[in-house]
Protein backbone atom coordinates (compact mmCIF):
# COMPACT_ATOMS: atom_id res chain seq x y z
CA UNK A 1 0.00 0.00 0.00
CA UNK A 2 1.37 3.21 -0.84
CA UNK A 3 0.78 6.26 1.02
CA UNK A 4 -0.81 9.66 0.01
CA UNK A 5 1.42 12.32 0.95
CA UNK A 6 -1.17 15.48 2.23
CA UNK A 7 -0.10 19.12 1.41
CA UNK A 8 1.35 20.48 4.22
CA UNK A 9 -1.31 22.69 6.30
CA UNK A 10 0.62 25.90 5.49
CA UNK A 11 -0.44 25.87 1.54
CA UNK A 12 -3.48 25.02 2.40
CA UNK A 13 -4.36 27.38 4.83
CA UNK A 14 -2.71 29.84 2.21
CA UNK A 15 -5.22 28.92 -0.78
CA UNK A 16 -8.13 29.27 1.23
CA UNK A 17 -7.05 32.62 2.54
CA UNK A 18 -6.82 33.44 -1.06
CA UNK A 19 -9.82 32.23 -2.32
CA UNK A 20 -11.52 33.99 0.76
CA UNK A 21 -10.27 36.78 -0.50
CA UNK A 22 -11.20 36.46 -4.10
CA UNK A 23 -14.83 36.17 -2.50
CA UNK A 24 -14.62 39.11 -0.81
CA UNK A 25 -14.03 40.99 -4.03
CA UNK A 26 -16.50 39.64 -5.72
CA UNK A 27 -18.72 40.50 -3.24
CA UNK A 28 -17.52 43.99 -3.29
CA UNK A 29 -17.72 44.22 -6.69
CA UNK A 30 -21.45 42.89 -6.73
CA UNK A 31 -22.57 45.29 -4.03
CA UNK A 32 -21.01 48.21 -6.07
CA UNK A 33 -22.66 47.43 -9.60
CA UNK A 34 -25.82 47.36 -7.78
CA UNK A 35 -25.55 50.37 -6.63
CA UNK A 36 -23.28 52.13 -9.28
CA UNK A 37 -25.63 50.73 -12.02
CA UNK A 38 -28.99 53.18 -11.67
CA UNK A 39 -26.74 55.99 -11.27
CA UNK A 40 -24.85 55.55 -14.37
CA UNK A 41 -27.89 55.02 -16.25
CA UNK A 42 -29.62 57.53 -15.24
CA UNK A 43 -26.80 59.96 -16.04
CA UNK A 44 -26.68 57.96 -19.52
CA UNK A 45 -30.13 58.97 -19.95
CA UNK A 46 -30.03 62.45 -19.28
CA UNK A 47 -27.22 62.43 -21.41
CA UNK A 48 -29.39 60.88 -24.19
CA UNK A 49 -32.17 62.79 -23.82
CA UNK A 50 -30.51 65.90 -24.85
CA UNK A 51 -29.31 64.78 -28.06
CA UNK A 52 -33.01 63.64 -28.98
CA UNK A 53 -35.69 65.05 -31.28
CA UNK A 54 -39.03 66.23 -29.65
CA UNK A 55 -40.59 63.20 -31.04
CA UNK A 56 -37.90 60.52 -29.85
CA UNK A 57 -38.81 61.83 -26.87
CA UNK A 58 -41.95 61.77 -26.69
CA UNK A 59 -42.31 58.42 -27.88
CA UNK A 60 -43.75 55.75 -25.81
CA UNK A 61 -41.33 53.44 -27.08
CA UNK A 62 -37.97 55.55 -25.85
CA UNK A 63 -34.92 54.44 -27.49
CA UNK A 64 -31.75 54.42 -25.17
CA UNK A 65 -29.56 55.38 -28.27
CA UNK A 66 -30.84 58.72 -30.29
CA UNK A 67 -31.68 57.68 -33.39
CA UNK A 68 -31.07 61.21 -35.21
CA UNK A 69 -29.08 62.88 -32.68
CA UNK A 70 -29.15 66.52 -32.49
CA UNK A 71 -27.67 69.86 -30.82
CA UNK A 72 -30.69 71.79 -31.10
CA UNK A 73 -31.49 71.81 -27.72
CA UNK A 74 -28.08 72.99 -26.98
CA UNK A 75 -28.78 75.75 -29.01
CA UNK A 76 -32.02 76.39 -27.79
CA UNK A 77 -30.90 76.34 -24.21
CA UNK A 78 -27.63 79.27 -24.73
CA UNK A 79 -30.13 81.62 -27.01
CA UNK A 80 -33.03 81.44 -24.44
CA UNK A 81 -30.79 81.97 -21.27
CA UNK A 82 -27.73 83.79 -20.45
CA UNK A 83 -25.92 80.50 -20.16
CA UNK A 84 -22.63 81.59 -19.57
CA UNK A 85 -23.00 84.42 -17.47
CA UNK A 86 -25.15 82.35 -14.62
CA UNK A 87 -21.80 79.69 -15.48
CA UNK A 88 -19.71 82.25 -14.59
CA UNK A 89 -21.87 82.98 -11.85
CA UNK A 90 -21.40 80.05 -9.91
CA UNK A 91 -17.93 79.53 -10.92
CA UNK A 92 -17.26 82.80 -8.66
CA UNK A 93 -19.64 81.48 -5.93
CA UNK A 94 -18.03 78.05 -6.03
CA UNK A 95 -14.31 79.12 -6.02
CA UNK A 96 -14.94 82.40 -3.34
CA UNK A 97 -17.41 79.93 -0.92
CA UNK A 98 -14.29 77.09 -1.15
CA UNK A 99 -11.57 79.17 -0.68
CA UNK A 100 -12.97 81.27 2.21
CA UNK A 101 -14.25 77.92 3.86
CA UNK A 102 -10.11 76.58 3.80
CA UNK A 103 -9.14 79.89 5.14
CA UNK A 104 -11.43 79.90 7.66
CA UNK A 105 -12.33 76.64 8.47
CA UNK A 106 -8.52 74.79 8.36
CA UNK A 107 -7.23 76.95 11.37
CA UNK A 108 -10.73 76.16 13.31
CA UNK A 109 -10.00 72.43 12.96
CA UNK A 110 -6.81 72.58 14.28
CA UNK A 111 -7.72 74.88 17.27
CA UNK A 112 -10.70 72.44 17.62
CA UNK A 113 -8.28 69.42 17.29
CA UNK A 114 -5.84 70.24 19.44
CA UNK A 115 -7.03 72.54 22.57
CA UNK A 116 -9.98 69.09 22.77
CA UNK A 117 -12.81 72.17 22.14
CA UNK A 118 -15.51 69.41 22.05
CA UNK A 119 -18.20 72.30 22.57
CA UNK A 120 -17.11 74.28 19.51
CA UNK A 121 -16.87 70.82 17.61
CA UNK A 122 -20.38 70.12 18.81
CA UNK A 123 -21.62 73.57 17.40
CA UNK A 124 -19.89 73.03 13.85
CA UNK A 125 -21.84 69.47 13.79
CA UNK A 126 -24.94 71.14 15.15
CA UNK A 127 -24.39 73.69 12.18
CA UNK A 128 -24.06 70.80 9.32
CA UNK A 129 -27.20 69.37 10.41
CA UNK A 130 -29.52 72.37 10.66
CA UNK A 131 -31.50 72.42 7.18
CA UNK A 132 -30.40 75.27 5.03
CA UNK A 133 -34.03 77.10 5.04
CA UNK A 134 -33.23 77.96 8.88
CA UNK A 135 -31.07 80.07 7.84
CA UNK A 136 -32.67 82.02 5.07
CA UNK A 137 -34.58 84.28 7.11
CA UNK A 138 -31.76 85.95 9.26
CA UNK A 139 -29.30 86.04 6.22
CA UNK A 140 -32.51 88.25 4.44
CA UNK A 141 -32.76 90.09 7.25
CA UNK A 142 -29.11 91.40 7.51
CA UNK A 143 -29.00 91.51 3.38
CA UNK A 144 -31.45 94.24 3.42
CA UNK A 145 -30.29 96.06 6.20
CA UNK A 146 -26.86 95.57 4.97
CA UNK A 147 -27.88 96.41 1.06
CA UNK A 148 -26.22 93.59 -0.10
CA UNK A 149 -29.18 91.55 -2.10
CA UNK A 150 -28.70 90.34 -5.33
CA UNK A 151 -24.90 90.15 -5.35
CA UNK A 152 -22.39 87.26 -5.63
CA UNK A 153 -21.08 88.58 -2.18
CA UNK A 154 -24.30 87.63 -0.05
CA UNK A 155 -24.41 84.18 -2.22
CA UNK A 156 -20.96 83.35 -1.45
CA UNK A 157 -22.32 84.22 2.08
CA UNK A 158 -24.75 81.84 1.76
CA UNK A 159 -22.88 79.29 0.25
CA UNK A 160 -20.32 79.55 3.07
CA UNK A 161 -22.58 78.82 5.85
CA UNK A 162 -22.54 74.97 4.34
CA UNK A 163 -19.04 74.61 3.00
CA UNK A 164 -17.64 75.86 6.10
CA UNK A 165 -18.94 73.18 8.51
CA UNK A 166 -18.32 70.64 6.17
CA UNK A 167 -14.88 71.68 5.69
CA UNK A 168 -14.10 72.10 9.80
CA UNK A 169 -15.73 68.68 10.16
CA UNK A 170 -13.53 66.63 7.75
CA UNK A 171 -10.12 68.56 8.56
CA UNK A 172 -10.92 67.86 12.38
CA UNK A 173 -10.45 64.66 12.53
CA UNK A 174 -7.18 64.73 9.94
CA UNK A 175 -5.60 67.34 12.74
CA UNK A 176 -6.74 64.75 16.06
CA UNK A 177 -4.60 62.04 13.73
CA UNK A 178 -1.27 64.52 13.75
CA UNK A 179 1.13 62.73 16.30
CA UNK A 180 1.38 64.89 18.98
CA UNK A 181 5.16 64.69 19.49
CA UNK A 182 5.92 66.65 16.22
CA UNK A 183 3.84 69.37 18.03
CA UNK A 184 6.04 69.21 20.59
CA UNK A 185 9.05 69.00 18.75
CA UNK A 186 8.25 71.68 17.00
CA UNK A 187 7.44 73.86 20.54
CA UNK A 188 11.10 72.69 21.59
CA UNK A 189 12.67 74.28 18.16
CA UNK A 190 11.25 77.90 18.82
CA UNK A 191 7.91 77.53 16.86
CA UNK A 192 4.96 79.33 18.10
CA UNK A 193 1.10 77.83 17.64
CA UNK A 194 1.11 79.85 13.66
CA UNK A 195 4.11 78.16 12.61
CA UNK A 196 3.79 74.72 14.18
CA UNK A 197 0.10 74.97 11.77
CA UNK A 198 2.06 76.05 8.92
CA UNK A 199 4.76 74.36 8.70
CA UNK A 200 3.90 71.05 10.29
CA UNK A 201 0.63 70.19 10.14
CA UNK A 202 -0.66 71.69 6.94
CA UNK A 203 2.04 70.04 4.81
CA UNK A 204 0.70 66.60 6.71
CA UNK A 205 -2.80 67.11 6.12
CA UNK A 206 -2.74 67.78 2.63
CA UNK A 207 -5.37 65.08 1.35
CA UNK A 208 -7.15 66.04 3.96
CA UNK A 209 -7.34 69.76 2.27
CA UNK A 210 -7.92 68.37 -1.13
CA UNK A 211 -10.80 66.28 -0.27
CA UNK A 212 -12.83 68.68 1.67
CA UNK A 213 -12.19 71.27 -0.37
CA UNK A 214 -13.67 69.09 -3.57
CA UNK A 215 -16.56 68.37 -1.33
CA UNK A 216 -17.24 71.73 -0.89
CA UNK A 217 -17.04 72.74 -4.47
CA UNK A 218 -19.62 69.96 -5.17
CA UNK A 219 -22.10 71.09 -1.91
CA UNK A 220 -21.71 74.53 -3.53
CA UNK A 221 -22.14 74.14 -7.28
CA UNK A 222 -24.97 71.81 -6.35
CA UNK A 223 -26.86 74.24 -4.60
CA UNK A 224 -30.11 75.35 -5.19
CA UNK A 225 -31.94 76.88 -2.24
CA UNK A 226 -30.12 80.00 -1.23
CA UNK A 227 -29.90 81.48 -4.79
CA UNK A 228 -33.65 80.71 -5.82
CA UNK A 229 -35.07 82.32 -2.66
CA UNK A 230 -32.12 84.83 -1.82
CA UNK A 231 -30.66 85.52 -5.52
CA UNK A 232 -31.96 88.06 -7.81
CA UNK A 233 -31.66 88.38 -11.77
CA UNK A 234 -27.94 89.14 -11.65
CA UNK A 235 -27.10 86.30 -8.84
CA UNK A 236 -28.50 83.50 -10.10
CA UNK A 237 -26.77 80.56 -10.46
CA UNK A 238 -26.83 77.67 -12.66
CA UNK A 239 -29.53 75.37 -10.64
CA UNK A 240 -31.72 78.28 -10.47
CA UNK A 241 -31.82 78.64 -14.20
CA UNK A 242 -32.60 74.88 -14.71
CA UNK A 243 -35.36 75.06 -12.34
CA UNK A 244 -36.52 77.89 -14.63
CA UNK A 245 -36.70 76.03 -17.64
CA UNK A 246 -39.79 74.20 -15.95
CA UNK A 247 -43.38 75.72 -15.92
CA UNK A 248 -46.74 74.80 -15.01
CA UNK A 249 -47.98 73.84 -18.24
CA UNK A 250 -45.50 71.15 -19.26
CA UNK A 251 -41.52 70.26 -18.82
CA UNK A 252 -39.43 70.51 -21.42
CA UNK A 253 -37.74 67.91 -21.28
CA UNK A 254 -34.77 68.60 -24.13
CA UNK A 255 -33.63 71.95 -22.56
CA UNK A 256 -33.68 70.71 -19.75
CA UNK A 257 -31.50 67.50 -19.91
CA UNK A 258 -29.44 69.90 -21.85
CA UNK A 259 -29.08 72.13 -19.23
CA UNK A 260 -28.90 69.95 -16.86
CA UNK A 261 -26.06 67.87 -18.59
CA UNK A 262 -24.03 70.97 -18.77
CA UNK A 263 -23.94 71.30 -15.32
CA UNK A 264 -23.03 68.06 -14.01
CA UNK A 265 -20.04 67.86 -16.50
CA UNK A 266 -18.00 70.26 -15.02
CA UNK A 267 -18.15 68.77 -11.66
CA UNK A 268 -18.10 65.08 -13.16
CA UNK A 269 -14.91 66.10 -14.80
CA UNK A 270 -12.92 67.39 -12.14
CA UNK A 271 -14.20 64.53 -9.45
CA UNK A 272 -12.86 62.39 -12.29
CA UNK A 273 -9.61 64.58 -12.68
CA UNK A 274 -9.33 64.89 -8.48
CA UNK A 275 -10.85 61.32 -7.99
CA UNK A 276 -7.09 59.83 -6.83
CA UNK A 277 -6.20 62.36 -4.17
CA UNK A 278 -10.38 62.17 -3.10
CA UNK A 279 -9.91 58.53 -2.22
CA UNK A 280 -6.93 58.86 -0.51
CA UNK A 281 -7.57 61.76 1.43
CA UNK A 282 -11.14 59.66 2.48
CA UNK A 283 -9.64 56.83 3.07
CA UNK A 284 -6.28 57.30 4.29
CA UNK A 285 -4.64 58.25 7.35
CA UNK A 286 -3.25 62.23 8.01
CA UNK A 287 0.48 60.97 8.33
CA UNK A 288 2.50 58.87 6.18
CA UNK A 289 4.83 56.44 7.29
């Protein structure tokens, strides 16, 4: 009788960890199609729709594909509206609501972060969660006592009162991961609190900035509220002038997935050109080592 030599435990135990792991891809592959999927489609579709003739889409058999694809509503959509100056609009907004929130909000998360001012980080979540509406009654009360409605100045106002949390949320918990003995080491060199923030931890928290910073830009190109109610003719930004392309008697629906196209593709493409540094500044830790 001969004797069937077994494979020793060790490669075993090393292909099932393997194929464990193979499953666990899967699995996380699976669970993002599913939800990836809709999204992308319905994106596809809006893209779609704007390249279709009235009639394509008003057919009740829609086609996914135009079948005589077409700029017109492209056209349409720039001769009716002031396109590019609302663009512009919210390019200002975007870029001044950003900016001011890093200014302001990266020193504020690392006072927060390290004095331990959990009251003051319990006020900056307080202020994400509020709904936006709560706030546009005092901001139109100090606009017109202030004379500042229907400007880009009281929008990027607005705008700041939700980037800014979101920023001093995020960057808080990138400054508590700072080891504290740089600090320290810094302290013993001669550096006071401004330079141990600027030389030490801003250079270490640098995904950190990125990714709140694109967050931001998205919460603030995305928004609607304070520039329909607040906004005026020469403050409007591009939301507000999609919403306008609806009316009680129907939708149209080429303009509008038009419109609406061109505004998602400027923030698509630069979450697609930032999407590297997003990840890691989500997902990894403030220090690298």
């Amino acid at each position: 009788m001969y004797s069937v030599k077994q494979p020793p435990k060790r490669l075993v135990h090393r292909g099932s960890l393997q194929a464990d792991q193979r499953l666990q891809r899967l699995a996380g592959l699976a669970i993002s199609l599913i939800f990836t999927i809709p999204i992308v489609f319905v994106f596809f579709w809006m893209i779609s729709m704007s390249f279709k003739t009235q009639v394509e889409i008003s057919s009740p058999t829609p086609s996914l594909i135009p079948l005589q694809p077409t700029t017109a509503w492209y056209g349409d959509l720039l001769a009716r509206t002031p396109f590019a100056r609302y663009f512009l609009n919210s390019l200002i907004v975007g870029v001044a609501s950003t900016g001011l929130g890093l200014l302001i909000g990266l020193p504020a998360a690392y006072a927060i972060a390290r004095w331990k001012l959990k009251q003051a980080a319990t006020i900056v979540l307080i202020t994400r969660i509020v709904p936006a509406i709560a706030y546009l009654i005092p901001w139109f009360i100090l606009a017109k006592q202030l004379g500042i409605s229907d400007s880009l100045f009281l929008i990027t106002l607005l705008h700041l009162t939700v980037t800014l949390p979101l920023i001093v949320w995020i960057m808080i918990g990138f400054f508590e991961g700072l080891p504290a003995e740089l600090e320290q080491a810094a302290e013993v060199d001669g550096c006071n609190v401004w330079q141990t923030f600027f030389l030490i931890a801003i250079p270490l928290v640098q995904p950190g900035m990125v990714a709140a910073g694109i967050l931001a830009a998205i919460s603030s190109w995305n928004n609607f509220l304070f520039a329909a109610v607040l906004g005026g003719p020469n403050s409007q930004t591009l939301p507000v002038v999609i919403y306008n392309l609806l009316s009680f008697e129907q939708a149209n629906w080429g303009p509008l997935a038009a419109g609406a196209t061109l505004v998602c593709l400027p923030i698509v493409a630069a979450t697609l050109f930032f999407q590297r540094y997003l990840v890691e500044g989500l997902t990894s830790g403030a220090v690298k080592g």
